[in-house]
PDB file of N, CA and C in Angstrom:
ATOM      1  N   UNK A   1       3.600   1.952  29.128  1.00  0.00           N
ATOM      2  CA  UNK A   1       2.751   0.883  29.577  1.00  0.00           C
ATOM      3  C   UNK A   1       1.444   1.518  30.072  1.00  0.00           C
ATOM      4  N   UNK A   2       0.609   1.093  29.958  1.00  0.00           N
ATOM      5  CA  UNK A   2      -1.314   1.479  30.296  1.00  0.00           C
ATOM      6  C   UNK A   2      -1.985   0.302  30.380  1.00  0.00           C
ATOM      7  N   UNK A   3      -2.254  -0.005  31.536  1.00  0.00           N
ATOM      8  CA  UNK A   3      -3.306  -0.589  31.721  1.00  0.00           C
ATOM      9  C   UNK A   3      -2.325  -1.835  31.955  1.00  0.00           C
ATOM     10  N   UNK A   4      -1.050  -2.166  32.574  1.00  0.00           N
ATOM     11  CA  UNK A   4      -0.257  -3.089  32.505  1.00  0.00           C
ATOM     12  C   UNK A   4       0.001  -3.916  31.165  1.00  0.00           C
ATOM     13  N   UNK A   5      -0.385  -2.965  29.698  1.00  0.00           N
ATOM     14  CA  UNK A   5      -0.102  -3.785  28.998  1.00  0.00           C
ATOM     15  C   UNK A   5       1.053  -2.749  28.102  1.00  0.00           C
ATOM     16  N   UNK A   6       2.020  -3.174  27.540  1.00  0.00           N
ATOM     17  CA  UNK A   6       2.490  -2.677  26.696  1.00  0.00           C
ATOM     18  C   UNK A   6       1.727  -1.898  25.375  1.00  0.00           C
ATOM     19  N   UNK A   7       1.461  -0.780  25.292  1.00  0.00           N
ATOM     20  CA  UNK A   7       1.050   0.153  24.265  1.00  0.00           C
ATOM     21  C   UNK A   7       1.604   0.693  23.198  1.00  0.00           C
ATOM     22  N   UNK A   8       1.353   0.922  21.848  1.00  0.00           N
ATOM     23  CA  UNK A   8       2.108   1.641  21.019  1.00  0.00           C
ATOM     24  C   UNK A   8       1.618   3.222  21.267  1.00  0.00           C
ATOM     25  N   UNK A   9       2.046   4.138  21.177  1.00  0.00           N
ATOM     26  CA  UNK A   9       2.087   5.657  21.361  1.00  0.00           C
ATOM     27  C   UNK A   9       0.695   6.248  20.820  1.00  0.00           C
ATOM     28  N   UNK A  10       1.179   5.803  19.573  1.00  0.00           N
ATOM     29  CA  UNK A  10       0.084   6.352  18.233  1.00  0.00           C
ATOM     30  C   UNK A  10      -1.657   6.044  18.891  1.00  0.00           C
ATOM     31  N   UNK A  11      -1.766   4.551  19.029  1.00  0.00           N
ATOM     32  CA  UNK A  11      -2.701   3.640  19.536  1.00  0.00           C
ATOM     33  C   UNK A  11      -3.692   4.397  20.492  1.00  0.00           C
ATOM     34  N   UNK A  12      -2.769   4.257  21.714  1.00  0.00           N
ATOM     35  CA  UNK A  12      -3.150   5.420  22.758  1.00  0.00           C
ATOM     36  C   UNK A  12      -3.789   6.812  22.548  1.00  0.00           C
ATOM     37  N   UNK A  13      -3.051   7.521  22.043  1.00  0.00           N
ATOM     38  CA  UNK A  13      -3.213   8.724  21.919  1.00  0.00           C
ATOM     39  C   UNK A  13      -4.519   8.596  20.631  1.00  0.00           C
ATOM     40  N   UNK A  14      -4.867   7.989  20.347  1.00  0.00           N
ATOM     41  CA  UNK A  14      -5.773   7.854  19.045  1.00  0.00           C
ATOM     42  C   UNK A  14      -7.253   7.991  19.958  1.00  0.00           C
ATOM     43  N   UNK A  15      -6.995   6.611  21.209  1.00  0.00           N
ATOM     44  CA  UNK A  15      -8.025   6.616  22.247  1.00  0.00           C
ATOM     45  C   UNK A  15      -8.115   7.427  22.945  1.00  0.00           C
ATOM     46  N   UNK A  16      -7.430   8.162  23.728  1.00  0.00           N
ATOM     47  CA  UNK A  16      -7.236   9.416  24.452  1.00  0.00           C
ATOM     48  C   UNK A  16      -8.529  10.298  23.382  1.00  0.00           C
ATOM     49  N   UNK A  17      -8.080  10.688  22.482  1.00  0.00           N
ATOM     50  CA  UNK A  17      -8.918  12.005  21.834  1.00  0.00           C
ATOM     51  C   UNK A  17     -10.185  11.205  21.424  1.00  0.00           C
ATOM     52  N   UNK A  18     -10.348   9.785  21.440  1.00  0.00           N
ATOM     53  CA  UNK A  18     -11.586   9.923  20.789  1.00  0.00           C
ATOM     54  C   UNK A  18     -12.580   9.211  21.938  1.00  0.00           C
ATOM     55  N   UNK A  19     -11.940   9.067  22.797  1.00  0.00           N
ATOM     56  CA  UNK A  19     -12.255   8.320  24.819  1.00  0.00           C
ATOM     57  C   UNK A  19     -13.341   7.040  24.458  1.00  0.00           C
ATOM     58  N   UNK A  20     -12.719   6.429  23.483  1.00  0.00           N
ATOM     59  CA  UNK A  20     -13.552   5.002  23.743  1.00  0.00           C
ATOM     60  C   UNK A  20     -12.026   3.678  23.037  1.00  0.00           C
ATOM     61  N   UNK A  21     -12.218   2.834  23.650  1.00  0.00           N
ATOM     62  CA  UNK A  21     -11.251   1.682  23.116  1.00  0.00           C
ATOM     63  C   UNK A  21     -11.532   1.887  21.526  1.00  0.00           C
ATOM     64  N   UNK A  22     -10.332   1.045  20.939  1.00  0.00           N
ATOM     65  CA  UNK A  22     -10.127   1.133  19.073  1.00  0.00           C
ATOM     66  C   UNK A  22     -10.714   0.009  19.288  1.00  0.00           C
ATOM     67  N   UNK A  23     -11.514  -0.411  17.814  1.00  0.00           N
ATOM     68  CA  UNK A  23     -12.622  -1.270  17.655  1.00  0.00           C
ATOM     69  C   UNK A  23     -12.022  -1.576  16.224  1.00  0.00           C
ATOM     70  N   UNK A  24     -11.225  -0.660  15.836  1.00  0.00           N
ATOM     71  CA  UNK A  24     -10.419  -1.579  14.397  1.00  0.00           C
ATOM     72  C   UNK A  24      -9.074  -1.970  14.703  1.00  0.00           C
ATOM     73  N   UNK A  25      -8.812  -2.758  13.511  1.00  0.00           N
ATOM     74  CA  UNK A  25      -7.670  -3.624  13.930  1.00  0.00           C
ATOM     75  C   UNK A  25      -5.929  -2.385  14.029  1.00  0.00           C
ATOM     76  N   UNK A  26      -5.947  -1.144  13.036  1.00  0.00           N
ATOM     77  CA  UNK A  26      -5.185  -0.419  13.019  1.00  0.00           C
ATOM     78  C   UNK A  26      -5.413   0.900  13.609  1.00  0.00           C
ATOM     79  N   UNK A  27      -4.432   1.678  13.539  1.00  0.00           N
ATOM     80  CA  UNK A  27      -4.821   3.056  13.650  1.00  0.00           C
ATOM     81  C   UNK A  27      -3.718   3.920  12.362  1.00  0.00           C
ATOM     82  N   UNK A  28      -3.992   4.388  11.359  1.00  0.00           N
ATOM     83  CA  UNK A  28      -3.709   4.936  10.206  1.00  0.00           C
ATOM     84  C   UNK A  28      -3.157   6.161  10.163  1.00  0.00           C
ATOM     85  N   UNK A  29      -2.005   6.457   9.442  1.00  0.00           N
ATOM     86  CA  UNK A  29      -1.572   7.483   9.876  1.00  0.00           C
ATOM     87  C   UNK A  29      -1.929   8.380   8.403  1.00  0.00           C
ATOM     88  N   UNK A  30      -2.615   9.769   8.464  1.00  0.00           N
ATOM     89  CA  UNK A  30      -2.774  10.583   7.549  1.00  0.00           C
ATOM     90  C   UNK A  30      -1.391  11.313   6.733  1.00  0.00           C
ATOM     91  N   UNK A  31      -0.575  11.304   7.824  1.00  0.00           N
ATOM     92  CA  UNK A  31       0.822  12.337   7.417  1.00  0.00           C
ATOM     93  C   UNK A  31       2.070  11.323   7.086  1.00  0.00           C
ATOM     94  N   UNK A  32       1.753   9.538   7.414  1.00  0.00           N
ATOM     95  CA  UNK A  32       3.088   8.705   6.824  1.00  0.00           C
ATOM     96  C   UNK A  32       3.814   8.892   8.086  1.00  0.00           C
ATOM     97  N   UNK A  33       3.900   9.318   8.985  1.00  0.00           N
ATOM     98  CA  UNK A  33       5.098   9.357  10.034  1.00  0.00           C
ATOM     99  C   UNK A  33       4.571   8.099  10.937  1.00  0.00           C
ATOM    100  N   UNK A  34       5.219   7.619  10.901  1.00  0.00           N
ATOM    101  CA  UNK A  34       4.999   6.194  12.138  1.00  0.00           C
ATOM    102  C   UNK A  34       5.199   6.675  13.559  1.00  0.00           C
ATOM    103  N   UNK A  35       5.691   7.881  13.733  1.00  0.00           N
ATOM    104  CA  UNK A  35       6.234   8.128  15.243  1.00  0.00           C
ATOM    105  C   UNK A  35       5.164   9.345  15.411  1.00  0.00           C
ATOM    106  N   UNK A  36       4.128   9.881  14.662  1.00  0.00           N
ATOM    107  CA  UNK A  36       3.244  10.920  15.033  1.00  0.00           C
ATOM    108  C   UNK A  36       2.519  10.333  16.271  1.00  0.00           C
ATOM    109  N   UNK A  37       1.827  11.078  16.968  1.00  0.00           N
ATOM    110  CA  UNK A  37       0.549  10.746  17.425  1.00  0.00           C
ATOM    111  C   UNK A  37      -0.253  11.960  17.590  1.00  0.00           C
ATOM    112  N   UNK A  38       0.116  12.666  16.742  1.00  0.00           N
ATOM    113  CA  UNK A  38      -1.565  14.094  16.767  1.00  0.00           C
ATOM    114  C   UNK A  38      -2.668  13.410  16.342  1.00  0.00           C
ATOM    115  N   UNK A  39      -3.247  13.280  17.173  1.00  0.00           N
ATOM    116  CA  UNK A  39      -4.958  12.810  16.872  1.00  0.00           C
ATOM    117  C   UNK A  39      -5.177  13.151  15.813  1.00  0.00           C
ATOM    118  N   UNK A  40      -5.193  14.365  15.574  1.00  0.00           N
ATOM    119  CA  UNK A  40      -5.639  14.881  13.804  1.00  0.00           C
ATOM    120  C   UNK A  40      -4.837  14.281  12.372  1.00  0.00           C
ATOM    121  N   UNK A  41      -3.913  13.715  13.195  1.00  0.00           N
ATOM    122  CA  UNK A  41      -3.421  13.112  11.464  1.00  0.00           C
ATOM    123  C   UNK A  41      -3.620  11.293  12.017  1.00  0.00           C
ATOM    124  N   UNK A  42      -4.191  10.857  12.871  1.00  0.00           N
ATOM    125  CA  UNK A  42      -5.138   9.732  13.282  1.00  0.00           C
ATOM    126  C   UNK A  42      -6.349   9.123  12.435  1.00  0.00           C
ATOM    127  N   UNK A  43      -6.648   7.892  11.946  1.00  0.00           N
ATOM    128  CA  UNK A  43      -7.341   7.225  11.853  1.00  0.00           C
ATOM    129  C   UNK A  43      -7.619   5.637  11.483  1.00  0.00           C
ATOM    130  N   UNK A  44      -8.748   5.344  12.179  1.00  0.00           N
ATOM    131  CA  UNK A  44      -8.813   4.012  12.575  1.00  0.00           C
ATOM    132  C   UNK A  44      -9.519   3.094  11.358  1.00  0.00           C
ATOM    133  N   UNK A  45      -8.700   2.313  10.944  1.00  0.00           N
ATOM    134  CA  UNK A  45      -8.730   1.190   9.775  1.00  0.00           C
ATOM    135  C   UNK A  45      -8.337  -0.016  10.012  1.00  0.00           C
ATOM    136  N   UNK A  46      -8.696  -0.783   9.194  1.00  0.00           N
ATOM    137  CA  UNK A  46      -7.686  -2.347   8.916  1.00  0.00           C
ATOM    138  C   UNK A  46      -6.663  -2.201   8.346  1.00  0.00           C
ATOM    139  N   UNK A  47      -5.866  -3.417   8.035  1.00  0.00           N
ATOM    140  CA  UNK A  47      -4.675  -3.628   7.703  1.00  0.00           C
ATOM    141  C   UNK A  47      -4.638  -3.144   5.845  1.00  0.00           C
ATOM    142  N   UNK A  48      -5.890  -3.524   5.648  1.00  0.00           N
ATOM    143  CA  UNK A  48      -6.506  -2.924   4.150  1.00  0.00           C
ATOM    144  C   UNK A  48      -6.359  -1.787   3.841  1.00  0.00           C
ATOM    145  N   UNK A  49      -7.494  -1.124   4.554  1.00  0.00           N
ATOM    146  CA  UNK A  49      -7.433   0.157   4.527  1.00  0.00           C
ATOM    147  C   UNK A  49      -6.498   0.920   4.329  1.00  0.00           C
ATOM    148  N   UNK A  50      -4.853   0.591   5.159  1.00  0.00           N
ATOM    149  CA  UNK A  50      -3.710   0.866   5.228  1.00  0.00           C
ATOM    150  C   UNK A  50      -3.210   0.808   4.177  1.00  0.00           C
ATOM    151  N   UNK A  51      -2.890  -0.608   3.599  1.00  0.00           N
ATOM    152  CA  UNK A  51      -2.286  -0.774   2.532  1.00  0.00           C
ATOM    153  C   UNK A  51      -2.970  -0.014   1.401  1.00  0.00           C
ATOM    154  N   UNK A  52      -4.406   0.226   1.471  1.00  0.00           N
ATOM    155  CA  UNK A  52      -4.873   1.047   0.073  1.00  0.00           C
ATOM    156  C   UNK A  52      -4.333   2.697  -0.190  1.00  0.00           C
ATOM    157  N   UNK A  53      -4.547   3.248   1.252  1.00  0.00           N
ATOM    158  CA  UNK A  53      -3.576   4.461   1.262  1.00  0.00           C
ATOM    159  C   UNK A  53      -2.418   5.152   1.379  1.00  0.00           C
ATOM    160  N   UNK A  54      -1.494   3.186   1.284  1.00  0.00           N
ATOM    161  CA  UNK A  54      -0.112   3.695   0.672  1.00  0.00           C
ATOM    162  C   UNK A  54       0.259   3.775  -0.618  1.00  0.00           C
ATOM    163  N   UNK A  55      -1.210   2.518  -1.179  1.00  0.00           N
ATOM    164  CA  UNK A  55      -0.983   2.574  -3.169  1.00  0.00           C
ATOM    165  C   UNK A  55      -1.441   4.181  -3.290  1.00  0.00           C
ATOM    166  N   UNK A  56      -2.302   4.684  -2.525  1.00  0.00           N
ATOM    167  CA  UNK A  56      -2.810   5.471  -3.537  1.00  0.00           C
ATOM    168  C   UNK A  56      -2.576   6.967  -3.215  1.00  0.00           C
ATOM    169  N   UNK A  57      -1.443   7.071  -2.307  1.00  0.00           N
ATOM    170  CA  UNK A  57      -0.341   7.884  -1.859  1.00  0.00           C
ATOM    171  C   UNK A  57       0.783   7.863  -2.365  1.00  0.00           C
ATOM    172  N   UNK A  58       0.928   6.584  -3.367  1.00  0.00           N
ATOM    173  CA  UNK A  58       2.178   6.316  -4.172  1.00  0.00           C
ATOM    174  C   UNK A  58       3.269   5.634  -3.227  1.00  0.00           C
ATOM    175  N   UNK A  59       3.235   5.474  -2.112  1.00  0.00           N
ATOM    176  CA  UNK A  59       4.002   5.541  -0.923  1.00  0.00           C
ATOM    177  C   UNK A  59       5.041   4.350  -1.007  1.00  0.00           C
ATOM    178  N   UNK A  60       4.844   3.183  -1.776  1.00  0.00           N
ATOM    179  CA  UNK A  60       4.608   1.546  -1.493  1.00  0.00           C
ATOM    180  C   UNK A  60       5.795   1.482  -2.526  1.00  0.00           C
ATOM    181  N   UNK A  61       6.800   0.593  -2.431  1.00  0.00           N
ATOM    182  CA  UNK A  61       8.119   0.356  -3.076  1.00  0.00           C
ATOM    183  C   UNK A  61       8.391   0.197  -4.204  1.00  0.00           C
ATOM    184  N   UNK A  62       7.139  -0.537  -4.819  1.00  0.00           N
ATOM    185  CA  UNK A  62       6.795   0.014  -6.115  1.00  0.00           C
ATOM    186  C   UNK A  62       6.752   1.022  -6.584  1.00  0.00           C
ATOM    187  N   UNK A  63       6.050   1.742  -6.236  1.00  0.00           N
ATOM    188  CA  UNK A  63       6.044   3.116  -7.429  1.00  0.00           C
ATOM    189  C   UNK A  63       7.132   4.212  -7.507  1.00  0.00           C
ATOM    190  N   UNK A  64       7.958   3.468  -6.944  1.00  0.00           N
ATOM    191  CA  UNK A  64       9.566   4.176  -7.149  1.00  0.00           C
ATOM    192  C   UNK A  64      10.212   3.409  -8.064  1.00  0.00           C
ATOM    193  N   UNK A  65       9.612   2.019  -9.089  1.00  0.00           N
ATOM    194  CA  UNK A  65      10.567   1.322  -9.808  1.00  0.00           C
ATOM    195  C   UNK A  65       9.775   2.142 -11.060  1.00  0.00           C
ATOM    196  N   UNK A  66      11.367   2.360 -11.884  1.00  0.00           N
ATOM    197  CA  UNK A  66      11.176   2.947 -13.355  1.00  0.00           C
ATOM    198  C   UNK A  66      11.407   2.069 -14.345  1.00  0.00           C
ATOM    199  N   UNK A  67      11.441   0.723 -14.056  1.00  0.00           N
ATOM    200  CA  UNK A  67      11.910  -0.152 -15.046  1.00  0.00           C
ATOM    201  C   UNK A  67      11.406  -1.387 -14.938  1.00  0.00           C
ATOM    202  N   UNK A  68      10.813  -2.430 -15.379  1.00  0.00           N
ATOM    203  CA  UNK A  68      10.269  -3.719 -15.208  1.00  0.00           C
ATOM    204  C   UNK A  68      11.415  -4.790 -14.799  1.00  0.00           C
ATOM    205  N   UNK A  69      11.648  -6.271 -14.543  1.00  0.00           N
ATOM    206  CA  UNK A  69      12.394  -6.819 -14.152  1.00  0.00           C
ATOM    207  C   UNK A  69      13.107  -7.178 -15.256  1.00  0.00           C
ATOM    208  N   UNK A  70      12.857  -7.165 -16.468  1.00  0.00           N
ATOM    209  CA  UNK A  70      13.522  -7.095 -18.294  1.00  0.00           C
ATOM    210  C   UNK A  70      14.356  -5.781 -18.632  1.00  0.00           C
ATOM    211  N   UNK A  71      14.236  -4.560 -18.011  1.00  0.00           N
ATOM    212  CA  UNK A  71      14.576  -4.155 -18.552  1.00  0.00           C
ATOM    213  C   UNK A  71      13.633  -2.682 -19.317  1.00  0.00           C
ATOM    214  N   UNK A  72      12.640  -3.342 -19.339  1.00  0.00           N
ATOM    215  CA  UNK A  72      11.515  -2.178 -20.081  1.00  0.00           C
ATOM    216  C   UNK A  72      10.937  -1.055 -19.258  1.00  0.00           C
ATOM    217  N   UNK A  73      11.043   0.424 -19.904  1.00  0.00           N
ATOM    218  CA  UNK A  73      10.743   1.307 -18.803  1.00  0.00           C
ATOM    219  C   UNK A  73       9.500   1.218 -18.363  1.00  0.00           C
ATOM    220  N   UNK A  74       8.696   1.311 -17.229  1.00  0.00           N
ATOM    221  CA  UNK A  74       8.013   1.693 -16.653  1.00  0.00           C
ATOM    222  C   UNK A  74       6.775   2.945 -16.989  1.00  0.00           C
ATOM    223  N   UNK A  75       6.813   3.259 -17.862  1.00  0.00           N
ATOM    224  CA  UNK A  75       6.028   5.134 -17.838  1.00  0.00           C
ATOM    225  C   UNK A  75       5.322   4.948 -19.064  1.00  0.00           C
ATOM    226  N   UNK A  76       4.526   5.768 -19.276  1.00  0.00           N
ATOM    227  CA  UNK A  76       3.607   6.110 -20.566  1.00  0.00           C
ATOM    228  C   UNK A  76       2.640   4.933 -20.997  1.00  0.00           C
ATOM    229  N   UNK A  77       2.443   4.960 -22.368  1.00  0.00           N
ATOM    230  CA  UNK A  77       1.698   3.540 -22.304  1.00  0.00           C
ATOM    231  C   UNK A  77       2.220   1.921 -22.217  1.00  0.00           C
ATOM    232  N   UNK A  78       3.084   1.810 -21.784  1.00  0.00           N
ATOM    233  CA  UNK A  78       3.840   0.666 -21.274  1.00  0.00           C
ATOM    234  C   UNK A  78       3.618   0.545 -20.225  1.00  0.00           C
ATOM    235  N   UNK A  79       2.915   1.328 -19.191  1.00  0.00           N
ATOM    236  CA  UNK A  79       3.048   0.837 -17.315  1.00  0.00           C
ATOM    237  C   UNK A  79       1.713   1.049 -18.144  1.00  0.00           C
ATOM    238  N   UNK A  80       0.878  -0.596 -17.423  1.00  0.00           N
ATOM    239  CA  UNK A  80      -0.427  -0.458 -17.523  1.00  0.00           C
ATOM    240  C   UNK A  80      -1.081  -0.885 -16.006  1.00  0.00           C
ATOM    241  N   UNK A  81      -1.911   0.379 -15.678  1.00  0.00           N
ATOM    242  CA  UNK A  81      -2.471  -0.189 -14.468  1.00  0.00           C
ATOM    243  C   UNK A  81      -3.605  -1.046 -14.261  1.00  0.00           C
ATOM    244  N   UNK A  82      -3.201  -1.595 -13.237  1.00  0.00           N
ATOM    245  CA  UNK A  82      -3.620  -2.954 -12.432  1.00  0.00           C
ATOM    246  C   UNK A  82      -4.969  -2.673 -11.630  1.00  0.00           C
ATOM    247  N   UNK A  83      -5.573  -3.690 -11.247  1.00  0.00           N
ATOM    248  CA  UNK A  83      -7.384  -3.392 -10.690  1.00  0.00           C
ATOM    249  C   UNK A  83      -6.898  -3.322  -8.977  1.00  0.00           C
ATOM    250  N   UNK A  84      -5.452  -3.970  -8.675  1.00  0.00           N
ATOM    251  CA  UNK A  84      -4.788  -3.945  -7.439  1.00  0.00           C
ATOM    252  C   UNK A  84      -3.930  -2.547  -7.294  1.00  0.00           C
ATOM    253  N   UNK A  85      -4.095  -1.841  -8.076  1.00  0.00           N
ATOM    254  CA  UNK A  85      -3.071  -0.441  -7.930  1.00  0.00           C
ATOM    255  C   UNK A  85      -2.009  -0.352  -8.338  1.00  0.00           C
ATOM    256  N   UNK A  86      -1.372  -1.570  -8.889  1.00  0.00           N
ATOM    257  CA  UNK A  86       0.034  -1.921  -9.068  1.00  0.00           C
ATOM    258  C   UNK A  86       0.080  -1.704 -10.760  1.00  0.00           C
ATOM    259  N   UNK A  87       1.239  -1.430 -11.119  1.00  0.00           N
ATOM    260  CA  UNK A  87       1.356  -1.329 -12.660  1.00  0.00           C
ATOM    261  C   UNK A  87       2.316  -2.242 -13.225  1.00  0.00           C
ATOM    262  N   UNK A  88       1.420  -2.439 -14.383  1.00  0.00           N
ATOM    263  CA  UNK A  88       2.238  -4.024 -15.051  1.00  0.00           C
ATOM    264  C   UNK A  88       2.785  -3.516 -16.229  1.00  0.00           C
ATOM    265  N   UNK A  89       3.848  -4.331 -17.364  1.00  0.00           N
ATOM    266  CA  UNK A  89       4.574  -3.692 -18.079  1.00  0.00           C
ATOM    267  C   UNK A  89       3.795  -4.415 -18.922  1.00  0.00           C
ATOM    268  N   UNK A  90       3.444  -3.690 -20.352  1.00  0.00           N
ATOM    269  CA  UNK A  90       2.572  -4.196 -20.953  1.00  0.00           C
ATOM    270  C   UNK A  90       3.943  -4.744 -22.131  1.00  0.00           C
ATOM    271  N   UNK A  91       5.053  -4.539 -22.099  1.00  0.00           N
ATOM    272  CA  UNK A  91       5.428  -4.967 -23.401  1.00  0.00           C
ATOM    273  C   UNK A  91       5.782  -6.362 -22.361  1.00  0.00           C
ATOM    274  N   UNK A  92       5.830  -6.588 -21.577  1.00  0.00           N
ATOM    275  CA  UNK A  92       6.166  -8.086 -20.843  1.00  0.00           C
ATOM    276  C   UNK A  92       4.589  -8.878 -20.981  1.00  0.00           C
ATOM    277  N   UNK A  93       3.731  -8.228 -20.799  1.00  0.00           N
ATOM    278  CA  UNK A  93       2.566  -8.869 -20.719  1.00  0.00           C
ATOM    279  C   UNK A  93       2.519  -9.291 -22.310  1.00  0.00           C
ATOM    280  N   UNK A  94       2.368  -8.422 -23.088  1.00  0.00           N
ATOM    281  CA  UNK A  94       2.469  -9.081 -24.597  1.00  0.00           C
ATOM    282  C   UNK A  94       3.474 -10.275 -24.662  1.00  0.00           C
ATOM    283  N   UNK A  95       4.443 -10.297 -24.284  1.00  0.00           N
ATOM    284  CA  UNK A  95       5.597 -11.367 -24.519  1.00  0.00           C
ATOM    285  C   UNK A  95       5.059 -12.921 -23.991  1.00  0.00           C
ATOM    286  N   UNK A  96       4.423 -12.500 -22.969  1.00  0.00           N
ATOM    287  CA  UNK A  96       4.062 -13.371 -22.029  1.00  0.00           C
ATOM    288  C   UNK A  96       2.615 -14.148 -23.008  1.00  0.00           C
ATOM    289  N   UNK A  97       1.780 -13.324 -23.318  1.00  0.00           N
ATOM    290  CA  UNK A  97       0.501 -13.679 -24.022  1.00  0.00           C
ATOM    291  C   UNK A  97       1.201 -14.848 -25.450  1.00  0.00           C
ATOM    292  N   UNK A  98       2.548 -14.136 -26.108  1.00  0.00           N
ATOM    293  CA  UNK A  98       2.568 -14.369 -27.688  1.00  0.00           C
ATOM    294  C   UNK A  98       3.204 -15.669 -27.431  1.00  0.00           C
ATOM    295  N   UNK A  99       4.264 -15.987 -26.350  1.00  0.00           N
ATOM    296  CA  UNK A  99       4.640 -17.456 -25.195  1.00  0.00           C
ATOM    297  C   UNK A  99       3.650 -18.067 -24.801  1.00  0.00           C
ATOM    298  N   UNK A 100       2.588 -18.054 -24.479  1.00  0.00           N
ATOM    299  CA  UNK A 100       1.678 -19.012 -24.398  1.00  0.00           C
ATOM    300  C   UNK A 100       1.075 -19.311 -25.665  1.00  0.00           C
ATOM    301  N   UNK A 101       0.466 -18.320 -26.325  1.00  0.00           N
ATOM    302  CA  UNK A 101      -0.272 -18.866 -27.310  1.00  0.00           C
ATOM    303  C   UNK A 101       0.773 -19.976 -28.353  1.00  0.00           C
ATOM    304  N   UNK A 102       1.499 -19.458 -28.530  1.00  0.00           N
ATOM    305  CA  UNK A 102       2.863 -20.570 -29.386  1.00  0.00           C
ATOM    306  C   UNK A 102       3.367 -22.141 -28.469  1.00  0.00           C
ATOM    307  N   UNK A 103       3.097 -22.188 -27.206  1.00  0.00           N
ATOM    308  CA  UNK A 103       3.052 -23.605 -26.576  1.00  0.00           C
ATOM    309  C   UNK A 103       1.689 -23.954 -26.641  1.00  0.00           C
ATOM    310  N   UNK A 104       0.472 -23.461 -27.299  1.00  0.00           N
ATOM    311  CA  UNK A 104      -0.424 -24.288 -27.414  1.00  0.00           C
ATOM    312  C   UNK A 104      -0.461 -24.722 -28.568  1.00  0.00           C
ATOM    313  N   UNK A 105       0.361 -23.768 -29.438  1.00  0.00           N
ATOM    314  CA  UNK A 105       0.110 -24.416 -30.773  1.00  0.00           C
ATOM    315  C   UNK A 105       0.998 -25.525 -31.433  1.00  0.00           C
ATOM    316  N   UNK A 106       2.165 -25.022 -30.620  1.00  0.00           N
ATOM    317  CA  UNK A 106       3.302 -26.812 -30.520  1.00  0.00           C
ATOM    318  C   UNK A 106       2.428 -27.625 -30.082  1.00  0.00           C
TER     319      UNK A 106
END
């Protein structure tokens, strides 16, 4: 507790080393450990920010799936990446394209 308010560790110690209140909404961890608080693997972001350097750390629950929800693997030119970081299965996306175009033409 600081300041009579309940604190997270990380939070604190982020302010401690840099001696002014956090002015962003997070504080980011460089090393992935949620329970660090070395200032040096510290930094202060949004909720964005966060989420961009778990896509692009690979970190995010996705990029541990090797297989699409069909069935189709995941890898080579079949995982096609996304403008969101995420990778889409392109033989589903074709399926999906050749299904629409055939209900417009019924």
């Amino acid at each position: 507790m600081l300041g009579g308010k309940v604190r997270r560790a990380h939070r604190v110690a982020w302010e401690l080393a840099a001696g002014k209140p956090l002015s962003a909404a997070c504080v980011c961890h460089s090393c992935d450990n949620p329970n660090c608080v070395n200032p040096a693997h510290l930094w202060p972001g949004t909720l964005r920010d966060n989420a961009q350097d778990m896509v692009r750390k690979r970190r995010h629950m996705n990029s541990r799936k090797t297989h699409c929800p069909r069935g189709h693997e995941l890898s080579g030119t079949n995982a096609v990446p996304r403008a969101d970081g995420r990778r889409q299965c392109r033989q589903c996306k074709l399926n999906y394209r050749a299904n629409r175009l055939q209900r417009k033409v019924d």
